[in-house]
C-alpha atoms as a PDB file:
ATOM      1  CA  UNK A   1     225.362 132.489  10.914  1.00  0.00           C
ATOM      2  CA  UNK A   2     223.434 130.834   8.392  1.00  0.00           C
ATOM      3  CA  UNK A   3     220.601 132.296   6.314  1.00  0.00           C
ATOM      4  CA  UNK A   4     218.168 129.490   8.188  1.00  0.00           C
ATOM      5  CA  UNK A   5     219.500 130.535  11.575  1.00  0.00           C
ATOM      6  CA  UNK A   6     218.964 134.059  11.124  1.00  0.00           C
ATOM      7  CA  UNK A   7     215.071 133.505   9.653  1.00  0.00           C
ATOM      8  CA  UNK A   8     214.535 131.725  12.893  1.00  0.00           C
ATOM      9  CA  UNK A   9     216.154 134.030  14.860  1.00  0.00           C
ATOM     10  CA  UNK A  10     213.999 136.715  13.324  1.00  0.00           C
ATOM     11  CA  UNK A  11     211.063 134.867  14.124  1.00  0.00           C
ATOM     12  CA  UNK A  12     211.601 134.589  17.422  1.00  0.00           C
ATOM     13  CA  UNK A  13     212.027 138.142  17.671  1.00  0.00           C
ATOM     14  CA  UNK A  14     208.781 138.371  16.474  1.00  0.00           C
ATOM     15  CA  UNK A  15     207.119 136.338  18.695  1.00  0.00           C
ATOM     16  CA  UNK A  16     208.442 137.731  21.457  1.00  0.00           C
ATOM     17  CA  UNK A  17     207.632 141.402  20.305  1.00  0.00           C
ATOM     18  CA  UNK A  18     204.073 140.714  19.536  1.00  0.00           C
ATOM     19  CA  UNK A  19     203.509 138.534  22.861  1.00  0.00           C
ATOM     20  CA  UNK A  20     204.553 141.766  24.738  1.00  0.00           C
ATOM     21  CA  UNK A  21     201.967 144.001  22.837  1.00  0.00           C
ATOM     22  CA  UNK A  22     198.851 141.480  22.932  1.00  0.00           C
ATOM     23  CA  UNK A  23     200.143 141.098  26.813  1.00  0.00           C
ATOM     24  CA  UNK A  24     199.194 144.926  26.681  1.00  0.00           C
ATOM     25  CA  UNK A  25     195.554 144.347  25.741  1.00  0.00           C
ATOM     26  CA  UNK A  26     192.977 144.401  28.226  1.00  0.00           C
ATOM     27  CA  UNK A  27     190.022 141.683  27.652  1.00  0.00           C
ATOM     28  CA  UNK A  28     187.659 144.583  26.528  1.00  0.00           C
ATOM     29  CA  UNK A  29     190.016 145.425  23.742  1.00  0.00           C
ATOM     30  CA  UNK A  30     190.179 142.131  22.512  1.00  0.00           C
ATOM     31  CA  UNK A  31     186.986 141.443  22.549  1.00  0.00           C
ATOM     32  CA  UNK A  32     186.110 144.582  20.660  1.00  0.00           C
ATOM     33  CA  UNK A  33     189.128 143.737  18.345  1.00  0.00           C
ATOM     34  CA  UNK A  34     187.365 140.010  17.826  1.00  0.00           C
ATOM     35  CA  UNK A  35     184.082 141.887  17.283  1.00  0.00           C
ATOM     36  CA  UNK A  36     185.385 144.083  14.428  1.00  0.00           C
ATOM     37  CA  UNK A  37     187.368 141.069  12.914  1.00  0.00           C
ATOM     38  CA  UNK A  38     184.558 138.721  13.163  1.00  0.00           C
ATOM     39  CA  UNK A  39     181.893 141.250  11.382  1.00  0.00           C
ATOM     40  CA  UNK A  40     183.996 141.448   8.760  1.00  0.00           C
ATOM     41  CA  UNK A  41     184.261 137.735   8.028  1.00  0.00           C
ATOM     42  CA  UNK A  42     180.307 137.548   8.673  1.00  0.00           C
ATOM     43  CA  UNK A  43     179.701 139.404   5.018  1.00  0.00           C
ATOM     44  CA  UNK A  44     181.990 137.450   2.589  1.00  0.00           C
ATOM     45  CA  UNK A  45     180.715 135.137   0.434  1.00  0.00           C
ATOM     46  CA  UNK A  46     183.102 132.419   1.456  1.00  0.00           C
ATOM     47  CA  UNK A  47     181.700 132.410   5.110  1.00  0.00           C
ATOM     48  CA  UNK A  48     177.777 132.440   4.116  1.00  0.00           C
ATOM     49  CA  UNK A  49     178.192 129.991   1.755  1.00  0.00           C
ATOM     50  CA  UNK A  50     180.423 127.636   4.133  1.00  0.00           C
ATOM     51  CA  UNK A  51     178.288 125.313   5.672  1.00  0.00           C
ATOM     52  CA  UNK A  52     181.491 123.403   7.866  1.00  0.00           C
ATOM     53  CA  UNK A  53     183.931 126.417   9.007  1.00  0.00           C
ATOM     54  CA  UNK A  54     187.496 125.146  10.745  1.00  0.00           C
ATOM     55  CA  UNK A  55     188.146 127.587  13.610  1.00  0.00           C
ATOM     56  CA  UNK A  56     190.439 127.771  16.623  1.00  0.00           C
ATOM     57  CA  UNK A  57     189.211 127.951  20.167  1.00  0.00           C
ATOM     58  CA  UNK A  58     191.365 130.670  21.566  1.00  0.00           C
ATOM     59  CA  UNK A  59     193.804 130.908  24.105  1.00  0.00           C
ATOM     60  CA  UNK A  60     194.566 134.087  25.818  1.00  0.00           C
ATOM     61  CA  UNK A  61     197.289 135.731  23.399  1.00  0.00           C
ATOM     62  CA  UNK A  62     194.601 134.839  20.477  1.00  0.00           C
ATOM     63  CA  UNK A  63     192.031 137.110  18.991  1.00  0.00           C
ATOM     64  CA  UNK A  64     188.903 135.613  20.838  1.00  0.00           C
ATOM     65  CA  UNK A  65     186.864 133.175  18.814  1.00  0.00           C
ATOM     66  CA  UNK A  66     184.541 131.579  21.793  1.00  0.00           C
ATOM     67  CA  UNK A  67     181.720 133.703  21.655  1.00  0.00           C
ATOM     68  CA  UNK A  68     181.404 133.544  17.653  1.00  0.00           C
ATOM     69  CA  UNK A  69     181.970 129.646  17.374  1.00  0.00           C
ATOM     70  CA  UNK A  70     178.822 129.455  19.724  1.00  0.00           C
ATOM     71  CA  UNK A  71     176.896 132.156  17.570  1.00  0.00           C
ATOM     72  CA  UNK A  72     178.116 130.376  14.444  1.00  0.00           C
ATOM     73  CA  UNK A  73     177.080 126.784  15.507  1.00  0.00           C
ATOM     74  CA  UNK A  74     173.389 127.482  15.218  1.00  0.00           C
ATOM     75  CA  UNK A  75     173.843 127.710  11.810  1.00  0.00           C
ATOM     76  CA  UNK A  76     176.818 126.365  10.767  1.00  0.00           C
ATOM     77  CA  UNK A  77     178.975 123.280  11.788  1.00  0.00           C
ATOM     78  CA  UNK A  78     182.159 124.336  13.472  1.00  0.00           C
ATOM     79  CA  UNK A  79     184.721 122.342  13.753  1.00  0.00           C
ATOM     80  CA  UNK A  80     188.014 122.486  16.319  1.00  0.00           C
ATOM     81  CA  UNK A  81     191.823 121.188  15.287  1.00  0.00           C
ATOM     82  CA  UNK A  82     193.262 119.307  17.656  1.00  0.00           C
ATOM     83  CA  UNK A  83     196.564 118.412  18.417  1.00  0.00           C
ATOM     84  CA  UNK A  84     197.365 113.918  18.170  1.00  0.00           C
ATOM     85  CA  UNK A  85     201.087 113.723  17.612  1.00  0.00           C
ATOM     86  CA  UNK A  86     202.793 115.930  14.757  1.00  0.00           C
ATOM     87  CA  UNK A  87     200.097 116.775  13.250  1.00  0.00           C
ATOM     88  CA  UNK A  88     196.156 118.428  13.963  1.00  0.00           C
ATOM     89  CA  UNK A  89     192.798 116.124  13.633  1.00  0.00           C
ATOM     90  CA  UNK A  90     189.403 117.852  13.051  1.00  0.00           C
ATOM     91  CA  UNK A  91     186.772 117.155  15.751  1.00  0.00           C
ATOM     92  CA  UNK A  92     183.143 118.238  15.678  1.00  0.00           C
ATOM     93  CA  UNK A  93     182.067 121.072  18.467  1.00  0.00           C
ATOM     94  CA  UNK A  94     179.097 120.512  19.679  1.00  0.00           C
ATOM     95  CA  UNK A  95     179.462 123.426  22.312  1.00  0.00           C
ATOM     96  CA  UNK A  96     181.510 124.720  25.510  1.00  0.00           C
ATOM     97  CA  UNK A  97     180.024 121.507  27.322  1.00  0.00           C
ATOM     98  CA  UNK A  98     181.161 119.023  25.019  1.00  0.00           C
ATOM     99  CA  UNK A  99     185.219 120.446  25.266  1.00  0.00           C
ATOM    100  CA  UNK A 100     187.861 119.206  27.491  1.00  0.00           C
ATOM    101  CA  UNK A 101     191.638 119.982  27.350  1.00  0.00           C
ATOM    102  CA  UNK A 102     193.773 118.579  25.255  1.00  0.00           C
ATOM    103  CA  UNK A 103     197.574 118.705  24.061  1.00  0.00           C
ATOM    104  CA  UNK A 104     198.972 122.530  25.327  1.00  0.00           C
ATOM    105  CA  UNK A 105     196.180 122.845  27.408  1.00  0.00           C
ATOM    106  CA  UNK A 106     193.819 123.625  24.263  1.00  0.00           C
ATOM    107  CA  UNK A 107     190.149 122.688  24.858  1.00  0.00           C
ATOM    108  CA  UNK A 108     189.114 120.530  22.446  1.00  0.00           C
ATOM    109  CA  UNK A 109     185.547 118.922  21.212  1.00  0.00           C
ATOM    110  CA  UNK A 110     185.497 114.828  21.766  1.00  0.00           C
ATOM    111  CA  UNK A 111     183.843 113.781  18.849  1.00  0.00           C
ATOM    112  CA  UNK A 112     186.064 113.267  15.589  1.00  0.00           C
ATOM    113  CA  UNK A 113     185.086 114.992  12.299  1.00  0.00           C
ATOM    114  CA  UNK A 114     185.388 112.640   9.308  1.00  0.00           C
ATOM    115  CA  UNK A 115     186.857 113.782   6.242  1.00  0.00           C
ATOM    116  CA  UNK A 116     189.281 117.132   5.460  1.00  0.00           C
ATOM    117  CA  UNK A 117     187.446 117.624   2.241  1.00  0.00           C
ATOM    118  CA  UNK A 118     184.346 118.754   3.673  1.00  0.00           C
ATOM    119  CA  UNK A 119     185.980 121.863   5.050  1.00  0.00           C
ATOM    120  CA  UNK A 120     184.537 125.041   3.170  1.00  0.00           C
ATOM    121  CA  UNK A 121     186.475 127.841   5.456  1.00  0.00           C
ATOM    122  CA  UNK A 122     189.750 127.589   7.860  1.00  0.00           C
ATOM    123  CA  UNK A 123     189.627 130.599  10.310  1.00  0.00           C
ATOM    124  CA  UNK A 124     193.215 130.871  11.161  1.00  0.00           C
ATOM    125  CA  UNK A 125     195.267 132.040  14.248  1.00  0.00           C
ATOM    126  CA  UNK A 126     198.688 133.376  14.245  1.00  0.00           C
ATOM    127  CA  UNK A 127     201.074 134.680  16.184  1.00  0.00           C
ATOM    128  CA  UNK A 128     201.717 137.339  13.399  1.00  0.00           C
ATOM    129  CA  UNK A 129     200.558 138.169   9.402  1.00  0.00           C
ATOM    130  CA  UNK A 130     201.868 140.220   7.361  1.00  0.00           C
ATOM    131  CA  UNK A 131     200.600 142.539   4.238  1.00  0.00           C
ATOM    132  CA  UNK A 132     201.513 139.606   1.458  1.00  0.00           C
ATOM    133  CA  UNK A 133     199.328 137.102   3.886  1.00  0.00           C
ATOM    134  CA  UNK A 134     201.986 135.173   5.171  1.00  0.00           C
ATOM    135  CA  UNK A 135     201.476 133.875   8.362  1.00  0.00           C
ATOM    136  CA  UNK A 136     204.030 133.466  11.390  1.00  0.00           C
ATOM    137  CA  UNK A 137     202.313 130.329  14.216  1.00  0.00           C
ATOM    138  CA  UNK A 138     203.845 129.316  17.165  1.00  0.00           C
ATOM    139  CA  UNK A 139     206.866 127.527  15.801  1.00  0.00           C
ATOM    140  CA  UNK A 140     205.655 123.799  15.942  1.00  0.00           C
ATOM    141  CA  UNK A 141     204.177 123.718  12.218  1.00  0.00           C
ATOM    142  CA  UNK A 142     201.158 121.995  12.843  1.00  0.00           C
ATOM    143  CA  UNK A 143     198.669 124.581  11.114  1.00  0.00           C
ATOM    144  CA  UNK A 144     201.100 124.426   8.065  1.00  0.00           C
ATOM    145  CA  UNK A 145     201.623 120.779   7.653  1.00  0.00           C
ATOM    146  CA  UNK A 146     197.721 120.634   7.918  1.00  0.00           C
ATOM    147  CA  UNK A 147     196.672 123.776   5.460  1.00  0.00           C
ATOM    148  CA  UNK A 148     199.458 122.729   2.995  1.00  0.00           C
ATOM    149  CA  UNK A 149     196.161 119.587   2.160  1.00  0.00           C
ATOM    150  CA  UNK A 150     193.395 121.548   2.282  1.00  0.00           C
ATOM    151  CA  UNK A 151     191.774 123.307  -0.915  1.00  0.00           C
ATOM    152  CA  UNK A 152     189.448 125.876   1.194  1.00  0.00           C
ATOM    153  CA  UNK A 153     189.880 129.334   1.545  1.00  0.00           C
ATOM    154  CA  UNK A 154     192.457 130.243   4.557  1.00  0.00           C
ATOM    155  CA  UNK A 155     191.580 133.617   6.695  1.00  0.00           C
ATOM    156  CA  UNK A 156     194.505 134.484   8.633  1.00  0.00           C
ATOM    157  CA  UNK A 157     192.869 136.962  11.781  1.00  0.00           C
ATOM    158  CA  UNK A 158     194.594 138.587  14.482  1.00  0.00           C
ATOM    159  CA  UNK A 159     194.620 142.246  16.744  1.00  0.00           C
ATOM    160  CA  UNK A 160     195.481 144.929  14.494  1.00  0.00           C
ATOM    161  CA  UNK A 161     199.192 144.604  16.701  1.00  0.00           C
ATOM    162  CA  UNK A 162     199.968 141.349  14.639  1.00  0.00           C
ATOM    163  CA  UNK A 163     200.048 142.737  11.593  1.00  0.00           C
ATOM    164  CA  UNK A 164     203.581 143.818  10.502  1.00  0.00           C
ATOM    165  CA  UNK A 165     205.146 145.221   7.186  1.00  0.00           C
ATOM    166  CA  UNK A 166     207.292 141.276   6.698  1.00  0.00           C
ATOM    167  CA  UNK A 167     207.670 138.603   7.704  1.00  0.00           C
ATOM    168  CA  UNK A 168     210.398 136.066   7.203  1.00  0.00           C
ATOM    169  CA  UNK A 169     209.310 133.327   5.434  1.00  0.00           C
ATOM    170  CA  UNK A 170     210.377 129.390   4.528  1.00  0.00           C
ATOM    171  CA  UNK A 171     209.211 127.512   2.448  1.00  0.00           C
ATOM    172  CA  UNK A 172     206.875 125.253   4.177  1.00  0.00           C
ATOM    173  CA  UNK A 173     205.238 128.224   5.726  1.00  0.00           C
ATOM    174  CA  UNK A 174     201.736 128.314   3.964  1.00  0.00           C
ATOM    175  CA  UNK A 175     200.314 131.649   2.614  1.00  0.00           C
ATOM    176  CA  UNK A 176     196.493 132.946   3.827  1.00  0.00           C
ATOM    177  CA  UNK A 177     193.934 133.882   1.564  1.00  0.00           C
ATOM    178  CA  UNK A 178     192.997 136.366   3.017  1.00  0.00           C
ATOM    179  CA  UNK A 179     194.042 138.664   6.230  1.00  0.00           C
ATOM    180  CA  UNK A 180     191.609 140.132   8.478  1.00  0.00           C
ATOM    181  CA  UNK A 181     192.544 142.475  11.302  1.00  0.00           C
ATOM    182  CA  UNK A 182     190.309 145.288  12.965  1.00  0.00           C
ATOM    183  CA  UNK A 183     191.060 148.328  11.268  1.00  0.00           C
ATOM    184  CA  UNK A 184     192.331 145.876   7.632  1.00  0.00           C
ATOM    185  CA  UNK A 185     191.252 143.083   4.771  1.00  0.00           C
ATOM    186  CA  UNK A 186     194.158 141.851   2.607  1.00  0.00           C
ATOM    187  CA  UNK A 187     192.531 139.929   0.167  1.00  0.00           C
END
């Protein structure tokens, strides 16, 4: 077996793993879990200087982000990746009316964002992190291909259950800034 075939073997293994303990989470844990994360964010100086923030709108095995991108959006303009192709596109959310699903089943805003260089903060789902902020998606690269261009700070956040001791890592995998679980920052 080949170095490359055992890193992705590994990885699976830890996707798999970590499904099985978020599928152990009850909705009032993760929203608690979001709550703590998201508090967190809320006093760096990153986030209250950002005036566009690139979130995710959750699925179910995600730390919960619906409730803070509609809190955020009076203030702020949040913007949504969405999947066209290989690759993510940044659309405008202009609230839970204006979504409708998309690639994977992903709701997505309709309206297109213009330019990557106006992002300020990338709030960033995995499916795990680990203490040297390296971050371990869903397999497809998309968030890598598309962080590996943009210059703003990267906050990797997840339930304290998705942060392990290491990851394995390639090297197209792109590193976080910063790491935020419930009960940790890894700056």
């Amino acid at each position: 077996m080949s170095i490359l075939d055992d890193t992705k073997r590994q990885k699976r293994e830890i996707r798999f793993r970590i499904r099985e303990l978020i599928g152990q989470l009850s909705e009032k844990q993760k929203e608690k879990e979001a709550d703590a994360v998201f508090r967190k964010i809320e006093s760096f100086p990153a986030f209250l200087q950002a005036k566009n923030i690139l979130i995710y709108w959750s699925l179910p095995d995600e730390l919960p982000t619906h409730t803070v991108a509609e809190k955020w959006a009076a203030d702020k303009q949040i913007l949504l990746p969405s999947v066209k192709g290989e690759n993510l596109v940044i659309k405008k959310y202009s609230g839970k009316d204006g979504l409708k699903k998309g690639a994977f089943g992903i709701e997505e805003p309709l309206e297109d964002f213009d330019s990557r260089a106006f992002i300020d903060l990338v709030i960033v789902p995995g499916v795990a992190f680990d203490k040297n902020k390296n971050r371990l998606g869903r397999g497809k690269g998309y968030y890598d291909r598309f962080l590996e261009k943009i210059d703003a700070p990267k906050i990797g956040v997840g339930f304290d259950c998705q942060l392990i001791e290491k990851l394995p890592v390639e090297k197209f995998d792109v590193r976080m800034n910063k790491v935020v679980v419930p009960s940790l920052i890894i700056d």
